[in-house]
N, C-alpha and C. Protein backbone atom coordinates (compact mmCIF):
# COMPACT_ATOMS: atom_id res chain seq x y z
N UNK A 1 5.22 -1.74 -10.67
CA UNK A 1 5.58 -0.60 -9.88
C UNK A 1 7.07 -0.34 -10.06
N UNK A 2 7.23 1.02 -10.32
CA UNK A 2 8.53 1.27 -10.78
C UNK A 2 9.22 1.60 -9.05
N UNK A 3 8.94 1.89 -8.50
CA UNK A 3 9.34 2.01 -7.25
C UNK A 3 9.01 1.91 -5.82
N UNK A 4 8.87 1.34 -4.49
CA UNK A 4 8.33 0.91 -3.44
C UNK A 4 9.02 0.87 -2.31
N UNK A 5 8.52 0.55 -1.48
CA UNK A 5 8.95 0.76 0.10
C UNK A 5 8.15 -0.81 0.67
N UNK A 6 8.77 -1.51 1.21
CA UNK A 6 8.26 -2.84 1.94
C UNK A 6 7.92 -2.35 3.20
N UNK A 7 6.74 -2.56 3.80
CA UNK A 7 6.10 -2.00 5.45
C UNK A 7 5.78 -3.63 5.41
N UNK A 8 5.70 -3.52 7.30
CA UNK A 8 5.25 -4.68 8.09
C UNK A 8 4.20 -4.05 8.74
N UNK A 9 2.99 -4.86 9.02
CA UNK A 9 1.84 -4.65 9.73
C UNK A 9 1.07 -5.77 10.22
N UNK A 10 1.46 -6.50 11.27
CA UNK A 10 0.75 -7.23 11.89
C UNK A 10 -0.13 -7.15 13.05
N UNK A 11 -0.76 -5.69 12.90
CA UNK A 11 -1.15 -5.77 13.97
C UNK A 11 -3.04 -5.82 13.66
N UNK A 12 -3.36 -7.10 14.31
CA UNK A 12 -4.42 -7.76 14.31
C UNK A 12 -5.75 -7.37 14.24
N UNK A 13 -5.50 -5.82 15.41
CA UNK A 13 -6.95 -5.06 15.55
C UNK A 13 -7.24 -4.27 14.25
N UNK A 14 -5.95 -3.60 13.52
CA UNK A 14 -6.52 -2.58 12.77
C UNK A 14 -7.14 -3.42 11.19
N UNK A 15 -7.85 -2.86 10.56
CA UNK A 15 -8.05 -3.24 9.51
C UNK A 15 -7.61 -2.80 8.22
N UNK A 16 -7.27 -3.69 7.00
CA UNK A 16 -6.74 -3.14 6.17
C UNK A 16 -6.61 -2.03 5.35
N UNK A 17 -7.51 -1.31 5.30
CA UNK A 17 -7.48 0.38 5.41
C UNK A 17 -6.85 1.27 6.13
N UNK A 18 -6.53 0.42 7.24
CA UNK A 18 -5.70 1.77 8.53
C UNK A 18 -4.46 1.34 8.22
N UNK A 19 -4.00 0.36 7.77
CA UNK A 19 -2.83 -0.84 7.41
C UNK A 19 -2.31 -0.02 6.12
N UNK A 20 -2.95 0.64 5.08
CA UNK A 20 -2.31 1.04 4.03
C UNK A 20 -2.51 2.62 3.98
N UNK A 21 -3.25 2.84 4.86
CA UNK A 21 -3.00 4.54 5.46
C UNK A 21 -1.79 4.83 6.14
N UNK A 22 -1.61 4.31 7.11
CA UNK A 22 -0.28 4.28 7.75
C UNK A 22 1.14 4.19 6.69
N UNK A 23 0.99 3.03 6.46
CA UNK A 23 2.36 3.13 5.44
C UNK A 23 2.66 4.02 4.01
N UNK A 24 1.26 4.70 3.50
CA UNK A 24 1.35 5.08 2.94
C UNK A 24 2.01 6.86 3.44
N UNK A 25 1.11 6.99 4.41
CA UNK A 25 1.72 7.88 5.34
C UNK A 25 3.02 8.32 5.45
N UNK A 26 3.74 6.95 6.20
CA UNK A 26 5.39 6.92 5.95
C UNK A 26 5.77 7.34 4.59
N UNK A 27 5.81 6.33 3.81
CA UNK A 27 6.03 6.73 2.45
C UNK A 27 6.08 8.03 1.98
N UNK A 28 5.19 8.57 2.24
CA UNK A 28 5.19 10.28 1.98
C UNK A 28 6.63 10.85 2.54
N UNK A 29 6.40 10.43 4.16
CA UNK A 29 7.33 11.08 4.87
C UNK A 29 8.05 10.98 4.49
N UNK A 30 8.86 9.86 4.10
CA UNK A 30 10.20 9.53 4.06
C UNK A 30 10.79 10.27 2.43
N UNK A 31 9.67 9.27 1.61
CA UNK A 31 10.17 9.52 0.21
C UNK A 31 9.92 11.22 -0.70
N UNK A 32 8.93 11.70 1.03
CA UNK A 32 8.20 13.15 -0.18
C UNK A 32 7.49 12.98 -1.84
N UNK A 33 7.12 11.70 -1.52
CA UNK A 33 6.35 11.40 -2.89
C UNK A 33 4.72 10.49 -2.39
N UNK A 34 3.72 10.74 -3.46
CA UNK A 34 2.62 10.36 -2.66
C UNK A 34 2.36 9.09 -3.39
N UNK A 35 2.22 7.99 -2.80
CA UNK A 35 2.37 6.56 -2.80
C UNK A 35 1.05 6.50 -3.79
N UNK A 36 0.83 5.51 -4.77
CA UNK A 36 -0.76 5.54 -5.46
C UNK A 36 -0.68 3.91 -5.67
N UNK A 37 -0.26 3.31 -5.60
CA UNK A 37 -0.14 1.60 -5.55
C UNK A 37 0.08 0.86 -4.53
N UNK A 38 -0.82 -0.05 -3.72
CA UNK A 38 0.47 -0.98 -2.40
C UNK A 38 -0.33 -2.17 -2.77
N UNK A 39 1.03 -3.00 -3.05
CA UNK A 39 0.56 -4.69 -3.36
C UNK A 39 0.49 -5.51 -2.11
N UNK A 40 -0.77 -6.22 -1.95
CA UNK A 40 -0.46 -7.37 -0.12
C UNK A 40 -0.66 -8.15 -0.57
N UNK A 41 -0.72 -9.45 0.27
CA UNK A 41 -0.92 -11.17 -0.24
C UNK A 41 -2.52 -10.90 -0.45
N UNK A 42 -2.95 -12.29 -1.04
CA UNK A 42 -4.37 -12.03 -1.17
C UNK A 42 -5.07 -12.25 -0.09
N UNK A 43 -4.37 -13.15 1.14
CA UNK A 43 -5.60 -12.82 2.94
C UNK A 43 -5.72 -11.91 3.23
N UNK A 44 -4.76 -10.53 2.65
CA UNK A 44 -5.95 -9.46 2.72
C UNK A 44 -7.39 -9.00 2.58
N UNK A 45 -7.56 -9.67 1.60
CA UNK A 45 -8.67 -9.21 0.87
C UNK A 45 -9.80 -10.19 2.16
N UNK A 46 -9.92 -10.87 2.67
CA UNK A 46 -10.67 -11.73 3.94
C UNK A 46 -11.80 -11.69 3.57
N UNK A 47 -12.84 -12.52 3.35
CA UNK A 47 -14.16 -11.75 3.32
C UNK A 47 -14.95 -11.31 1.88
N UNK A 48 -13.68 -11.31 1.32
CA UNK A 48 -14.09 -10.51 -0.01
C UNK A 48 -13.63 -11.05 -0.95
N UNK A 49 -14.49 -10.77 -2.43
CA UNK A 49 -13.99 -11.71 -3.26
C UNK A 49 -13.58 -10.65 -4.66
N UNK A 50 -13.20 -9.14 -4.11
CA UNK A 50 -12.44 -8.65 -4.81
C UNK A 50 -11.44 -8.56 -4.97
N UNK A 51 -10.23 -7.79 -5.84
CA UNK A 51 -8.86 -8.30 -5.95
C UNK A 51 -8.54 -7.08 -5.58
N UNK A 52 -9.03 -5.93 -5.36
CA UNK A 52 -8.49 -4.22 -5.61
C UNK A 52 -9.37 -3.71 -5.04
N UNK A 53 -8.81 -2.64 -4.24
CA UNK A 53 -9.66 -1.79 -3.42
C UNK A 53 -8.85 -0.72 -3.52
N UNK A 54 -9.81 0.59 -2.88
CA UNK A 54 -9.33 1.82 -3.26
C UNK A 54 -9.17 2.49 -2.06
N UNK A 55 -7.71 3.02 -1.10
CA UNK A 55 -7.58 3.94 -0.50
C UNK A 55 -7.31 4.83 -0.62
N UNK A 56 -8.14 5.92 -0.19
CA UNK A 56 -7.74 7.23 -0.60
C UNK A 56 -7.03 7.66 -2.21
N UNK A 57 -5.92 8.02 -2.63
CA UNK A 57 -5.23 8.09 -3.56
C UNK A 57 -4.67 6.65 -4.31
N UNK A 58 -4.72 5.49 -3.19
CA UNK A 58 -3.51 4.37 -2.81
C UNK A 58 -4.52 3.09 -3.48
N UNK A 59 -4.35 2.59 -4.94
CA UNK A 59 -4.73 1.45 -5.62
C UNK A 59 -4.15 0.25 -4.65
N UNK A 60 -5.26 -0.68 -3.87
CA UNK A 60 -4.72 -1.61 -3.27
C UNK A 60 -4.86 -3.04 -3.97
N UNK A 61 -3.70 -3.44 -4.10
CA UNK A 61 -4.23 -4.69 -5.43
C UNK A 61 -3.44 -6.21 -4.59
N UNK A 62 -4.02 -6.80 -4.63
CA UNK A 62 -3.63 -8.34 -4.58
C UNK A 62 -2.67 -8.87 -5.30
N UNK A 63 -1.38 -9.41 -4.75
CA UNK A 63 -0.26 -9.68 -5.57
C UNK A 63 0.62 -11.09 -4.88
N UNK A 64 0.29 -12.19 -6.01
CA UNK A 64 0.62 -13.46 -5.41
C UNK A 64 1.70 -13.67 -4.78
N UNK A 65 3.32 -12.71 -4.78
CA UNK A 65 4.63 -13.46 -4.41
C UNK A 65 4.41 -12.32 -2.52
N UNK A 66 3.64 -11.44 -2.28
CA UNK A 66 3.57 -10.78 -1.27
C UNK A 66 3.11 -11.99 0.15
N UNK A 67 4.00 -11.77 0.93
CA UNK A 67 4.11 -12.73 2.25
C UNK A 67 2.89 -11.76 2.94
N UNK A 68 2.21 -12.64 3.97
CA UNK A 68 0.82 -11.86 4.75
C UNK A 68 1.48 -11.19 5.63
N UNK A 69 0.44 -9.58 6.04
CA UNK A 69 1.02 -8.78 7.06
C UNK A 69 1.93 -8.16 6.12
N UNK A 70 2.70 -8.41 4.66
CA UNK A 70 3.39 -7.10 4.46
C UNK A 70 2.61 -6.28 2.62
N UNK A 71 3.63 -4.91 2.98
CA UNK A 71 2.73 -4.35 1.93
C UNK A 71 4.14 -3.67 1.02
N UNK A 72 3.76 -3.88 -0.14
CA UNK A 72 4.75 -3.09 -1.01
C UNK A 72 4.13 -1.82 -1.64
N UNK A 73 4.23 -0.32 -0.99
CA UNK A 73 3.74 0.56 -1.06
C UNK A 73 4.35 1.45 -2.55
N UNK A 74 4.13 1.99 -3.26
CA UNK A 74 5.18 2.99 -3.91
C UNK A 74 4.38 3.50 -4.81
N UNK A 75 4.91 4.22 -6.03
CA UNK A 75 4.30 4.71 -7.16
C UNK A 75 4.59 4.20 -8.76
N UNK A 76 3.54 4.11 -9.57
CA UNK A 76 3.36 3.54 -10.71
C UNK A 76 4.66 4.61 -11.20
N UNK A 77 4.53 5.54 -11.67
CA UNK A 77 5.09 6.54 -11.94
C UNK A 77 5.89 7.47 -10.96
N UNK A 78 6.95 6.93 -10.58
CA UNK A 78 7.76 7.78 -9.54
C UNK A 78 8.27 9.38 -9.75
N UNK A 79 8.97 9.68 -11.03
CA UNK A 79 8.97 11.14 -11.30
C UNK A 79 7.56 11.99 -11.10
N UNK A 80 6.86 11.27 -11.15
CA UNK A 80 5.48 12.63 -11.38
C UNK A 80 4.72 12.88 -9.96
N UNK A 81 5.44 12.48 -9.23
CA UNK A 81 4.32 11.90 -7.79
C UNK A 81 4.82 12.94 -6.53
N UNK A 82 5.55 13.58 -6.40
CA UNK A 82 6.20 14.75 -6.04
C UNK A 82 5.12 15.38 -5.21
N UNK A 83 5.01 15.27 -3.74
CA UNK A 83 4.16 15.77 -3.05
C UNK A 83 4.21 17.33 -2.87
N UNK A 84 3.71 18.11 -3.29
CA UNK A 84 3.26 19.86 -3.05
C UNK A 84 3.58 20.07 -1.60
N UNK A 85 4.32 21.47 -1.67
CA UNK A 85 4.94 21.97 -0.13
C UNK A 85 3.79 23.34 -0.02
């Protein structure tokens, strides 16, 4: 990832889908660019014995040096990602 935003999310009830909606969310806000990658530790994945899941636009991939509860959100390609007004 050529570029990213670090979010914290510990909050217990939501599940990891609402966890990378949200920050991806921000991300928009902040950066005006639409996020398509967020790397988390692999206890994300709980349950499951895939490595990658798909939100919305947002490739969610499993990435060994990521501490649990956080997410490194951003875009593969940062010039092209330019959210439409």
């Amino acid at each position: 990832m050529k570029s990213g935003m670090l979010w914290l999310d510990d909050d217990p009830r939501s599940t990891l889908e609402e966890k990378v909606r949200r920050a991806a969310r921000h991300y928009r806000r902040k950066y005006k660019r639409k996020p398509d990658t967020c790397l988390v530790h692999r206890a994300a994945f709980t349950g499951e014995n895939r490595k990658t899941l798909q939100v919305g636009d947002v490739t969610v991939r499993s990435h060994h040096p990521m501490l649990p509860c956080t997410f490194w959100v951003g875009s593969e390609n940062f010039e092209t990602r330019a959210v439409s007004r």
